[in-house]
C-alpha atoms as a PDB file:
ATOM      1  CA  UNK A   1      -8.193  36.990  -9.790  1.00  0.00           C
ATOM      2  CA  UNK A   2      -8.956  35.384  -6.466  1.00  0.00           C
ATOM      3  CA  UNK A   3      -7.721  36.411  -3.278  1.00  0.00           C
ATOM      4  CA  UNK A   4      -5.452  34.231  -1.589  1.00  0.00           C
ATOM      5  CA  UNK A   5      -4.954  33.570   1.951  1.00  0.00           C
ATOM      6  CA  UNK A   6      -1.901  32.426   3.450  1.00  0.00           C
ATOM      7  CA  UNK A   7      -1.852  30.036   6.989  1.00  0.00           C
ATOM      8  CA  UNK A   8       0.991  30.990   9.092  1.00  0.00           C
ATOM      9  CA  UNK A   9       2.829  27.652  10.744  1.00  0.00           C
ATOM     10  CA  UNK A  10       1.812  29.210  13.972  1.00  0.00           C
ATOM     11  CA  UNK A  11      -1.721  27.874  13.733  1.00  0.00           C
ATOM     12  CA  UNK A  12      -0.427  24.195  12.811  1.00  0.00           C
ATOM     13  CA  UNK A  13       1.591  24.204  15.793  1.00  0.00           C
ATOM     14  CA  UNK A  14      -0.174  25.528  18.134  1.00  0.00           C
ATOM     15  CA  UNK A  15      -3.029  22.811  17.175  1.00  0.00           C
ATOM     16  CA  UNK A  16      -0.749  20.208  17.538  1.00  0.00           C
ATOM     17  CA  UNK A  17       0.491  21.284  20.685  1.00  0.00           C
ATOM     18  CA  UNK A  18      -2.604  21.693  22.011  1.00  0.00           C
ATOM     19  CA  UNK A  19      -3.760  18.579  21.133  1.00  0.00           C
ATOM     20  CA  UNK A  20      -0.734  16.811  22.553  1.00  0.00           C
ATOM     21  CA  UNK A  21      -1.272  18.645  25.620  1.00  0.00           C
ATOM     22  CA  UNK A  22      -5.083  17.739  25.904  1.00  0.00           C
ATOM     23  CA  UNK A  23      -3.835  14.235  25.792  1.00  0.00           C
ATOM     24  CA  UNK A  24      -1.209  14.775  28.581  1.00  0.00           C
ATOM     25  CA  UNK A  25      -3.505  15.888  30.322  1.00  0.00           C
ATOM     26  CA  UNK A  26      -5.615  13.323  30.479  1.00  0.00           C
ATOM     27  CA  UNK A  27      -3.145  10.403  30.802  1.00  0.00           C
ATOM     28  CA  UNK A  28      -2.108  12.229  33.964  1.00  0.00           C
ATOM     29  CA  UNK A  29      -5.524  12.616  35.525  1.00  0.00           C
ATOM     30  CA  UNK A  30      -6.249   8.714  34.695  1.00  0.00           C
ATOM     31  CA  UNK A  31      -3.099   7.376  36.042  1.00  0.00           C
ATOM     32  CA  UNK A  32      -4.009   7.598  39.365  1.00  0.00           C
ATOM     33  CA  UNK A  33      -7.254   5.393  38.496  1.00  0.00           C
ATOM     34  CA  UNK A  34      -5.441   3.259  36.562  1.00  0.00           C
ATOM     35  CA  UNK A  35      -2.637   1.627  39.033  1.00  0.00           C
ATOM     36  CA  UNK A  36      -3.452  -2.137  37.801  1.00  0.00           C
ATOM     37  CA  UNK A  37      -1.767  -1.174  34.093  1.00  0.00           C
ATOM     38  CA  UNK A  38       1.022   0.562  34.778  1.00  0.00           C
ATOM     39  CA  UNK A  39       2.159  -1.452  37.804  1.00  0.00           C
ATOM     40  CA  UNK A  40       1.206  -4.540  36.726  1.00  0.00           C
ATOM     41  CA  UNK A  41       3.664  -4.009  33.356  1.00  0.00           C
ATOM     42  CA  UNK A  42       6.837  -2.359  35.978  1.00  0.00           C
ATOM     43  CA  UNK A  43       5.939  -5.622  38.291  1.00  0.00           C
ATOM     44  CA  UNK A  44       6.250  -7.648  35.917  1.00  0.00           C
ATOM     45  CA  UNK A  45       9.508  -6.744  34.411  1.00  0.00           C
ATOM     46  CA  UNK A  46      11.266  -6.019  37.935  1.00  0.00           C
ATOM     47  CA  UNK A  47      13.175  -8.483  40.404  1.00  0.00           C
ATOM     48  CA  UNK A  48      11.705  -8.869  43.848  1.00  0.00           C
ATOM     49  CA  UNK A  49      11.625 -11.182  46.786  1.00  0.00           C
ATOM     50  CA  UNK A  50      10.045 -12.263  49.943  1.00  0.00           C
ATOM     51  CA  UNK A  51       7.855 -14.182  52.099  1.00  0.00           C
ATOM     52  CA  UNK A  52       3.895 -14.616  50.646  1.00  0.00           C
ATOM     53  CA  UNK A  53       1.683 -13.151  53.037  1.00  0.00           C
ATOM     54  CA  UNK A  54      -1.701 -13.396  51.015  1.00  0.00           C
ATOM     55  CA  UNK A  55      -2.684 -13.468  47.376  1.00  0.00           C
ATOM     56  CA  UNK A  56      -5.700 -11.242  46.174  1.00  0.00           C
ATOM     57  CA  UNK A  57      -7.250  -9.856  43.159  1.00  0.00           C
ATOM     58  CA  UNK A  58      -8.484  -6.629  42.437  1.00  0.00           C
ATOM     59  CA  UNK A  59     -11.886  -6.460  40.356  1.00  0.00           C
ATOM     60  CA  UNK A  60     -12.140  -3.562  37.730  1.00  0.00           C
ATOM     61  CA  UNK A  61     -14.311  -2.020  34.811  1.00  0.00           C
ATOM     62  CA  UNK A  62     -15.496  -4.378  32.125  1.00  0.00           C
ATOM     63  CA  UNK A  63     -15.194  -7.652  34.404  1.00  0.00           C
ATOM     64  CA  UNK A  64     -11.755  -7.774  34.563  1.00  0.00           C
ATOM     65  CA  UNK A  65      -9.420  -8.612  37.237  1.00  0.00           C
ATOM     66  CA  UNK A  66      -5.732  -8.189  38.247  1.00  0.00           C
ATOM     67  CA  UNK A  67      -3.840 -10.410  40.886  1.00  0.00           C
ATOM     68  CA  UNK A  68      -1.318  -9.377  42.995  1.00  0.00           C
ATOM     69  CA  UNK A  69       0.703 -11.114  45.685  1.00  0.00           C
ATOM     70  CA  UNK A  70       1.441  -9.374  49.657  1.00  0.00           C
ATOM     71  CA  UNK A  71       5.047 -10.107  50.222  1.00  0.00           C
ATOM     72  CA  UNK A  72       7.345  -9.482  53.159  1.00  0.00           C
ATOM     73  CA  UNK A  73      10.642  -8.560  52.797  1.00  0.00           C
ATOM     74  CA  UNK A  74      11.852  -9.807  56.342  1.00  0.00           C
ATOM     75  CA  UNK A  75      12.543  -6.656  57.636  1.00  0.00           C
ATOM     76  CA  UNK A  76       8.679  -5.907  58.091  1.00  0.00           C
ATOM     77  CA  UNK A  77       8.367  -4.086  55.270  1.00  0.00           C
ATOM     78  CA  UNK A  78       5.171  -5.529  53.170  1.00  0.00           C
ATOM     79  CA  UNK A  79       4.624  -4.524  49.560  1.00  0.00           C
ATOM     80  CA  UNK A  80       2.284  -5.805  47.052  1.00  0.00           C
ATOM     81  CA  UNK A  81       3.301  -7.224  43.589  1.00  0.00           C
ATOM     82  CA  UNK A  82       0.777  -7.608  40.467  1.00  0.00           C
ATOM     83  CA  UNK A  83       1.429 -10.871  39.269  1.00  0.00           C
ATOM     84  CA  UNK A  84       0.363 -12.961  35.781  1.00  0.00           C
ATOM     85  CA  UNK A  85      -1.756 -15.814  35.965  1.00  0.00           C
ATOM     86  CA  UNK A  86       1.236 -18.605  36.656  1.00  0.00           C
ATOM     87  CA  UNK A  87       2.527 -16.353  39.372  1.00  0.00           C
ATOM     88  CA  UNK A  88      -0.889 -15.850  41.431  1.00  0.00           C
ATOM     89  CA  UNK A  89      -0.867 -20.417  40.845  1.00  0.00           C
ATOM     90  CA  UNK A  90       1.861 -21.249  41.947  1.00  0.00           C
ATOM     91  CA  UNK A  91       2.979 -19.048  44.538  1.00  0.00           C
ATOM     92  CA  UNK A  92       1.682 -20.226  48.436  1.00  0.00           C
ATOM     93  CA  UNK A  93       1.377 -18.737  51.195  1.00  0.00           C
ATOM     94  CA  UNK A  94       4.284 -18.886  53.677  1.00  0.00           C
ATOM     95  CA  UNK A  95       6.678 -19.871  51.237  1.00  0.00           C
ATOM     96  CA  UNK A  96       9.615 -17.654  50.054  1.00  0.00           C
ATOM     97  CA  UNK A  97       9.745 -16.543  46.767  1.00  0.00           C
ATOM     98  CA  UNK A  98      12.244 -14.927  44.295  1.00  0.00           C
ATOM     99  CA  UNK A  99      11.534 -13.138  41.057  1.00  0.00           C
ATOM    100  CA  UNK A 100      14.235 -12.887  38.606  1.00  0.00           C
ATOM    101  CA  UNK A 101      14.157  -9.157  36.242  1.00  0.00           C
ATOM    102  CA  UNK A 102      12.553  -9.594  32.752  1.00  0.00           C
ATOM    103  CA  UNK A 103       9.311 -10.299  30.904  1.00  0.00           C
ATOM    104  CA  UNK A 104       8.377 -14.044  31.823  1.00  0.00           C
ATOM    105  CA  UNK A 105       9.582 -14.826  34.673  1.00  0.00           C
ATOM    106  CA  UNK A 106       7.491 -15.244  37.645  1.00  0.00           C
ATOM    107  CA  UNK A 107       7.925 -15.374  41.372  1.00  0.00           C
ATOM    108  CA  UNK A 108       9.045 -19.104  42.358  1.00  0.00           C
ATOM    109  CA  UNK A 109      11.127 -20.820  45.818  1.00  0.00           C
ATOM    110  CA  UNK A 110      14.756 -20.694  45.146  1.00  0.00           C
ATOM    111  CA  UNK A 111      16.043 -23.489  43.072  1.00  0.00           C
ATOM    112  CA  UNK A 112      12.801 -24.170  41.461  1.00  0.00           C
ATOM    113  CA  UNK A 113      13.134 -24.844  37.533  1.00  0.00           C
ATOM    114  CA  UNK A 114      10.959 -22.540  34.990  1.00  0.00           C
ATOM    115  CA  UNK A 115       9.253 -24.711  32.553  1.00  0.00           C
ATOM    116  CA  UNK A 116      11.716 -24.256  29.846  1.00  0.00           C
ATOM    117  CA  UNK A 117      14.626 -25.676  32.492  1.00  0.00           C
ATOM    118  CA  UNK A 118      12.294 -28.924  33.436  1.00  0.00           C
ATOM    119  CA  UNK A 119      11.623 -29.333  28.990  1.00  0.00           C
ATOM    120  CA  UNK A 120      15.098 -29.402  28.087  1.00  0.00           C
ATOM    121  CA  UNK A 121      15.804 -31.367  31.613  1.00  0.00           C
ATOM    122  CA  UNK A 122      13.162 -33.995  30.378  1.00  0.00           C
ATOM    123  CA  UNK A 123      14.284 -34.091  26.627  1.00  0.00           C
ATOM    124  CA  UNK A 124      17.838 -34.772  28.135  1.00  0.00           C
ATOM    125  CA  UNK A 125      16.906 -37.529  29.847  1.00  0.00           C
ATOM    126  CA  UNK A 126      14.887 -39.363  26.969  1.00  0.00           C
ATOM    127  CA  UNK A 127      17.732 -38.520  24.831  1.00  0.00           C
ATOM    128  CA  UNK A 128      20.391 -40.452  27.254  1.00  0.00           C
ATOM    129  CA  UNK A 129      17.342 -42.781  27.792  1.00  0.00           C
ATOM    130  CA  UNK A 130      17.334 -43.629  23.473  1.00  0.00           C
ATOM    131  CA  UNK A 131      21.011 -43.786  23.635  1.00  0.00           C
ATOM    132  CA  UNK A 132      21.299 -46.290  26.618  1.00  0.00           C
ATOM    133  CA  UNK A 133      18.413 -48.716  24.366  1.00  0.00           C
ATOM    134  CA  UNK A 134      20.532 -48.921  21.381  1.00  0.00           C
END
């Protein structure tokens, strides 16, 4: 008969491990050249506000481009802030914004509606509006 040759566990692990530390590796050496992903998904989940000192973008690889707003907190303290696309519109410059914490939201003056407030705000009134015409 044939000889027969057994594969200790050993080897499987330490592939594996070896493997997942390659890849460690290498998410840690990019993150410092990637800022504009990581940020831009914590910024966009976390509440901030201040005063708009300047909006900017940042050009990267592959044509793409990430903007980001210079606030001031009031105490001097300036900080920059990746925002989406309706954030970067609609925030000026000089104006005070607030950011409320979660996915889709985006930095506004206080007391300004989101466009889901000024929908069912408009729906409201052509509902009273068919009511008053009957």
């Amino acid at each position: 008969m044939g000889e027969y040759r057994f594969v200790s566990h050993r080897t499987y692990r330490r592939a594996l491990i070896g493997g997942a530390g390659t890849t460690l590796l290498l998410v840690v050496l990019t993150l410092p050249f990637t800022t504009h992903v990581w940020k831009g998904s914590w910024d966009s989940y976390s509440a901030y506000s201040g005063t708009v000192v300047d909006k900017q973008r940042e050009f990267h690889l592959l044509g793409l481009t990430s903007r980001y707003l210079i606030l001031d907190d009031g105490r001097g303290h300036r900080f920059k802030k990746y925002v989406d696309h309706y954030g970067y519109a609609f925030a000026t410059v000089g104006t005070f914004v607030v950011k409320k914490q979660g996915f889709g939201e985006y930095p506004r003056p206080p007391g300004e509606k989101t466009p889901s407030e000024l929908l069912a705000e408009a729906e409201r009134i052509k509902a009273q509006k068919r009511a008053v015409a009957r």
